[in-house]
Protein backbone atom coordinates (compact mmCIF):
# COMPACT_ATOMS: atom_id res chain seq x y z
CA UNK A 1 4.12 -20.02 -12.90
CA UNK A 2 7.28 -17.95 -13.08
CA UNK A 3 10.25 -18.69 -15.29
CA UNK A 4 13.21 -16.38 -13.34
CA UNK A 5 16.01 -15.76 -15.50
CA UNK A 6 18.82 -17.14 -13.87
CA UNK A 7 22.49 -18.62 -14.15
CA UNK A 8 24.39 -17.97 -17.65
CA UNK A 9 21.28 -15.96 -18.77
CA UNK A 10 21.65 -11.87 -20.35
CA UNK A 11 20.39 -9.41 -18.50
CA UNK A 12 17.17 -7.77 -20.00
CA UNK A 13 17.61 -4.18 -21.52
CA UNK A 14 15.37 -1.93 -20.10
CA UNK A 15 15.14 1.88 -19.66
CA UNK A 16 13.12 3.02 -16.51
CA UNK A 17 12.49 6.48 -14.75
CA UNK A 18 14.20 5.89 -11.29
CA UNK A 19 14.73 8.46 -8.50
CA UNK A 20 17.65 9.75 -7.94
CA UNK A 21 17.46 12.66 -5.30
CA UNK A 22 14.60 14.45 -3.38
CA UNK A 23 15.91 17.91 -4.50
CA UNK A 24 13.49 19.65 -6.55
CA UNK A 25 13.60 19.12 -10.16
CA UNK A 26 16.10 16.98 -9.76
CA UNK A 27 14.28 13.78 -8.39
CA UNK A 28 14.05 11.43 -11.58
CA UNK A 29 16.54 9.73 -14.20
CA UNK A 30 16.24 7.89 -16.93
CA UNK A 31 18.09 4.50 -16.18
CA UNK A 32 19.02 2.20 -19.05
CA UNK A 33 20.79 -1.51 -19.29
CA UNK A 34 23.41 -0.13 -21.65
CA UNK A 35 24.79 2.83 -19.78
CA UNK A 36 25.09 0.37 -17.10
CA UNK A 37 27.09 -2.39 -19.38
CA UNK A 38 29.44 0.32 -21.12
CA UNK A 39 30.41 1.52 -17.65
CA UNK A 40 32.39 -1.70 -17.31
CA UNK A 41 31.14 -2.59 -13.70
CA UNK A 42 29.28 -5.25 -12.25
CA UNK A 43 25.88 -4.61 -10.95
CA UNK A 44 23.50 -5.47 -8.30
CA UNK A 45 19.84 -5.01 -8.74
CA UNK A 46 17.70 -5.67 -5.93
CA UNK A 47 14.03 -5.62 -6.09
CA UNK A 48 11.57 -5.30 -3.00
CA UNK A 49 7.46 -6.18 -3.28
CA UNK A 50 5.97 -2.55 -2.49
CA UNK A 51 6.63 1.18 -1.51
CA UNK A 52 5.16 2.29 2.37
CA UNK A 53 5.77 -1.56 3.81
CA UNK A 54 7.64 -2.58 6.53
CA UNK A 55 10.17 -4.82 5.83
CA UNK A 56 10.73 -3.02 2.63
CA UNK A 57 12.66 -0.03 4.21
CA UNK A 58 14.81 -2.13 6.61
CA UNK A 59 16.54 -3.62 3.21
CA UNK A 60 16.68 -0.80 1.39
CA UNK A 61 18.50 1.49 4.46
CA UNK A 62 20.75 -1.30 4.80
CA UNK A 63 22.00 -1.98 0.87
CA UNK A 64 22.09 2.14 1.18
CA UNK A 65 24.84 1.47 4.70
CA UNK A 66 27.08 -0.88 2.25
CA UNK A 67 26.72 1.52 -0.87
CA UNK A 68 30.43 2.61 -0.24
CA UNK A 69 30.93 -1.58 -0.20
CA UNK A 70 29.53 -1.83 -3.50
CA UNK A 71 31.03 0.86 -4.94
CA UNK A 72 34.66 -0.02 -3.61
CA UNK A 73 34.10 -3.08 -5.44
CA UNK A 74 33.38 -1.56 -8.96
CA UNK A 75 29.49 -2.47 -8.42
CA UNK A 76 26.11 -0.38 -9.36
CA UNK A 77 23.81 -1.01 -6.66
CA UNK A 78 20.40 -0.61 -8.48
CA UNK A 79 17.08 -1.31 -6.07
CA UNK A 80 13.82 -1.75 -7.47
CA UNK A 81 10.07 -2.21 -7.34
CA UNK A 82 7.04 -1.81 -9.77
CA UNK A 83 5.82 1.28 -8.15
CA UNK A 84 5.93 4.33 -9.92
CA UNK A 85 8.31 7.04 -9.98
CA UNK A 86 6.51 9.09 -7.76
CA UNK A 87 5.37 6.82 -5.40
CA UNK A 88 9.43 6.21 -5.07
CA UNK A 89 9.91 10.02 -4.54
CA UNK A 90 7.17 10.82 -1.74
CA UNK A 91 8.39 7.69 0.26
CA UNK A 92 11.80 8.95 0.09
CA UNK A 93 10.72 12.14 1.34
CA UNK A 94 8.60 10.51 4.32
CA UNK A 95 10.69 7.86 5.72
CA UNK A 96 13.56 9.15 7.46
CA UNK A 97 15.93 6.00 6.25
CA UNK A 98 15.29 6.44 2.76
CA UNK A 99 16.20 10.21 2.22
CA UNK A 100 19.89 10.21 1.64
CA UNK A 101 19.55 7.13 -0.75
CA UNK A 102 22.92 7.19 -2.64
CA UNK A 103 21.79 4.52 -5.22
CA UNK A 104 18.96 4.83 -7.56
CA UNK A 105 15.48 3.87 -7.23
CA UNK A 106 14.27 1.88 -10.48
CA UNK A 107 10.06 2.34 -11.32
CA UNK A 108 9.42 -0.69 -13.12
CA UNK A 109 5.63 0.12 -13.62
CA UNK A 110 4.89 -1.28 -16.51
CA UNK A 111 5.96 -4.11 -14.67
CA UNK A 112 7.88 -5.25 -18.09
CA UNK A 113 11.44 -5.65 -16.62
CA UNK A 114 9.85 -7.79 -13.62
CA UNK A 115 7.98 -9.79 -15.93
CA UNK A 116 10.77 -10.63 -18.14
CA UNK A 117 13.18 -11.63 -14.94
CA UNK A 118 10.18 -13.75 -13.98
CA UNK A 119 10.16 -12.33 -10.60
CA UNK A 120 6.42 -10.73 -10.42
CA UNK A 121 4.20 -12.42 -8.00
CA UNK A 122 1.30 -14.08 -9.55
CA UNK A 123 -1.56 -12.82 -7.40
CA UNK A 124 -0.63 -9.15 -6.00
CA UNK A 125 1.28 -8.66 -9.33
CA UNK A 126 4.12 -7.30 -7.58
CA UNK A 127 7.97 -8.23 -7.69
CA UNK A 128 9.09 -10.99 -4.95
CA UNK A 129 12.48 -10.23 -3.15
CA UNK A 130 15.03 -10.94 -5.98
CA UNK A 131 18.61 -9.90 -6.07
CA UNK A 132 20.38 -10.07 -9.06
CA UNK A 133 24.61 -9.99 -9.68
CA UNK A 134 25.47 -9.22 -13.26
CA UNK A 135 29.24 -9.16 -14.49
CA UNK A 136 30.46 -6.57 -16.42
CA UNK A 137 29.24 -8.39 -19.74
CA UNK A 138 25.69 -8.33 -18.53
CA UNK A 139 25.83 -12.36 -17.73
CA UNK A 140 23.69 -12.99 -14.28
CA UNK A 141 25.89 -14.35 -11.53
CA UNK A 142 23.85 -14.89 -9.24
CA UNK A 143 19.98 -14.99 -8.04
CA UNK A 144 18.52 -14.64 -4.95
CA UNK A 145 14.57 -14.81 -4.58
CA UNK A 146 12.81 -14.40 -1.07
CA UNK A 147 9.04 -14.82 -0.32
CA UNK A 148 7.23 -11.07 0.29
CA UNK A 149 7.34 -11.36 3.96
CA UNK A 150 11.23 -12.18 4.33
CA UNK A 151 14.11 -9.53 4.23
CA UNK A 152 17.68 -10.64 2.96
CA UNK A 153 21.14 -10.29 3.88
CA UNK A 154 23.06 -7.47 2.82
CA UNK A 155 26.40 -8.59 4.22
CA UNK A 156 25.30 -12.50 1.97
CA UNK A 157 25.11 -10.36 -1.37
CA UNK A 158 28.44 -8.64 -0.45
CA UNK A 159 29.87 -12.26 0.16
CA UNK A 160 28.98 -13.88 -3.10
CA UNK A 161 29.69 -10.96 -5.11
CA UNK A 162 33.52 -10.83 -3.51
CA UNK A 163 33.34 -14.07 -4.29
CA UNK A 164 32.37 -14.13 -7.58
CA UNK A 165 34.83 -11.24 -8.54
CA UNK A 166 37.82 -13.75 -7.44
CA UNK A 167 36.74 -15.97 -10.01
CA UNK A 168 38.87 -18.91 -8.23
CA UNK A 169 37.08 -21.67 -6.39
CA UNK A 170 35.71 -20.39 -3.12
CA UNK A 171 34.27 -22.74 -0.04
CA UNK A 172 31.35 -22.77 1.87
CA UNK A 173 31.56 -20.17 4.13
CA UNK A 174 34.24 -18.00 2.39
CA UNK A 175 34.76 -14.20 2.77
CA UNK A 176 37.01 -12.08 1.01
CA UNK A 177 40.65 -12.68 2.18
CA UNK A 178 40.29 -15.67 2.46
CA UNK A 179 42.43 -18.37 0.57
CA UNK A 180 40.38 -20.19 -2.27
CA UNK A 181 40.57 -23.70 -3.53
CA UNK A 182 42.72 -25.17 -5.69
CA UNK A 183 41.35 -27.49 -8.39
């Protein structure tokens, strides 16, 4: 039985390969918690079950159509999945929606950072659909786990995360411009 980090709980630290671009030699990066926390932003890591799927890709091309969204609001959009590195790379270069990725691709394949989030599904060993918003201070915000066979909501993650960054009291149904509650 998994035990998912949630609510209040640190971040793990980690340091994975992740791919970066499909130009020649300069495909892979290594990725690491700190460099993330020192940059001062928030971040959202997303993690997906396996490379060459089909509901996979829809996700992914979609968090890539907001990456200006995350970025405009001082967010690291980080996606995920305990394949490896190169398994990452060759289905970038094969699926037409995953080429011009403009946000890393972590290769948890040790499977250690999955494990430790308690996200890694128990028969297939591979990581459910969990989104995860971290504040600047590495705290998680916010968790989001699907079953393997259900995509998520970009525009949902976008939501919470706005509304998170207010840090006022916001009501069901809230989006950004929105007046929030007062106590």
């Amino acid at each position: 039985m998994n035990k998912t980090l949630s609510l209040g709980a640190q971040f793990p630290d980690f340091t994975k390969k992740a791919v970066v671009s499909i130009e020649k030699g300069k495909e892979f990066y290594d990725l690491n918690s700190e460099e993330i926390r020192n940059s001062g932003k928030w971040m959202v890591m997303f993690w997906w079950p396996k490379d060459f799927t089909f509901v996979c890709p829809t996700e992914i091309a979609e968090f890539n159509k907001a990456y200006t969204d995350f970025e405009d609001r001082d967010t690291i959009l980080i996606g995920a999945s305990t394949d490896s590195e190169f398994v990452h790379a060759a289905w970038r270069r094969d699926h037409e929606d995953l080429r011009d990725l403009r946000f890393p691709m972590l290769a948890d394949t040790s499977k250690s950072l999955a494990t430790e989030l308690g996200i890694l599904e128990q028969n297939e060993k591979v990581a459910y659909r969990a989104t995860f918003i971290v504040d600047p201070q590495g705290t998680i915000r916010w968790v989001s786990l699907y079953d393997l066979n259900v995509g998520r909501n970009v525009k949902e993650v976008l939501r919470v995360l706005d509304a998170l960054q207010t840090d006022e009291l916001c009501p069901c149904n809230w989006t950004k411009g929105e007046a929030t509650l007062t106590a």
